[in-house]
Protein backbone atom coordinates (compact mmCIF):
# COMPACT_ATOMS: atom_id res chain seq x y z
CA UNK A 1 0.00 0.00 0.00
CA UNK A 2 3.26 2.14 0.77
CA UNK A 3 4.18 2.12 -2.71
CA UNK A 4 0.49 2.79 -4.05
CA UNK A 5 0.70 5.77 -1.94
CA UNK A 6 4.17 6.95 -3.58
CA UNK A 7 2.80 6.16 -7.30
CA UNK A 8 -0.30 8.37 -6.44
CA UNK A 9 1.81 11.36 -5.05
CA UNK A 10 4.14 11.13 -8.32
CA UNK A 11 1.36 10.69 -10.13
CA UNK A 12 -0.12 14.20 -8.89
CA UNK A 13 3.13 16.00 -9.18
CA UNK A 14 3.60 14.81 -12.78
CA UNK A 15 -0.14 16.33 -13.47
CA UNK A 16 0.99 19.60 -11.69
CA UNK A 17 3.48 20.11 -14.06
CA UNK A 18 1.56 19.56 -17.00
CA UNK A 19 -1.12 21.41 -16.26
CA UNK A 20 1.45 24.29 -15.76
CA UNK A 21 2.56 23.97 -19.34
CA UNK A 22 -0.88 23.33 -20.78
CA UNK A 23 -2.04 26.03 -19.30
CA UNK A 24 1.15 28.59 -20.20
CA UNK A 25 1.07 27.12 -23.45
CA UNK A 26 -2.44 28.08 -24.18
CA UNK A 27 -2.64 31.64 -22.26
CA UNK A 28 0.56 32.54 -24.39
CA UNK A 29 -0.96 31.80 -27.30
CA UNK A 30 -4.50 33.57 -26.46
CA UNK A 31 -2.55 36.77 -25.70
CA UNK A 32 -0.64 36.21 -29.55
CA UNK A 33 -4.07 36.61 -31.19
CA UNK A 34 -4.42 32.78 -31.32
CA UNK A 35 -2.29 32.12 -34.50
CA UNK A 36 -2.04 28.88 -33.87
CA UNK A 37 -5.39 28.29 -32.80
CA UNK A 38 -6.99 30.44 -35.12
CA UNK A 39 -9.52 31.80 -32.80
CA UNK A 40 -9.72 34.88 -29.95
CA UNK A 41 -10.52 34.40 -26.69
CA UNK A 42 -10.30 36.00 -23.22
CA UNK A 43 -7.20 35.13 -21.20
CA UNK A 44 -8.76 33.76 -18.33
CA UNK A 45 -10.14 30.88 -20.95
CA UNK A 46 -6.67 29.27 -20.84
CA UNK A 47 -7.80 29.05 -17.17
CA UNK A 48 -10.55 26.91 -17.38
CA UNK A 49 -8.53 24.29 -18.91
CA UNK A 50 -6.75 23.73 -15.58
CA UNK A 51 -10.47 22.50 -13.94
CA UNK A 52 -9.81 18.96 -15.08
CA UNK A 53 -6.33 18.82 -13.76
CA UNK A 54 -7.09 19.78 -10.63
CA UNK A 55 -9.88 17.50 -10.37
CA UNK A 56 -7.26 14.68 -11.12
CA UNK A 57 -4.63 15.95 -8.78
CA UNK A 58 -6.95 16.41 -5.67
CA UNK A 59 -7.92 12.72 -6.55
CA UNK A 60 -4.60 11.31 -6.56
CA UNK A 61 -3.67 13.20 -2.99
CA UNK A 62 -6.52 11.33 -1.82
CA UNK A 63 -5.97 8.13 -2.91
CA UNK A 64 -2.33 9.02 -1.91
CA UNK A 65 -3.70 9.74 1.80
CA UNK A 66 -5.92 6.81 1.87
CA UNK A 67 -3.14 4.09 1.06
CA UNK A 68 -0.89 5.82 3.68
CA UNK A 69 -3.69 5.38 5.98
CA UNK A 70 -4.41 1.86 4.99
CA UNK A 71 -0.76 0.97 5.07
CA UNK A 72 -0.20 1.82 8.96
């Protein structure tokens, strides 16, 4: 259960960082007039695409905390 525990946390700090460079990624190129994109939007769109990220990270802590739990 130990090792679930570390997998989880990993797991959640791997999804940190990508949701740091989704999220960069897309508010730098919202700000550029969305040439690559080929659209406009408001900056606080690339925002919204760090909800599902979060959702995954605050499930990983938990199932992080719970194995800990289970493994004492």
């Amino acid at each position: 259960m130990k090792k679930l525990s570390y997998l989880f946390i990993a797991i959640a700090v791997v999804l940190s960082d990508v949701m740091c460079g989704v999220v960069a990624y897309n508010y730098r190129d919202i700000l550029c007039g969305g040439m690559h994109l080929g659209y406009s939007l408001p900056a606080e769109a690339a925002f919204l695409l760090a909800i599902p990220f979060v959702i995954g990270i605050a499930v990983c802590v938990v199932l992080a905390v719970v194995f800990r739990k289970k493994s004492k």
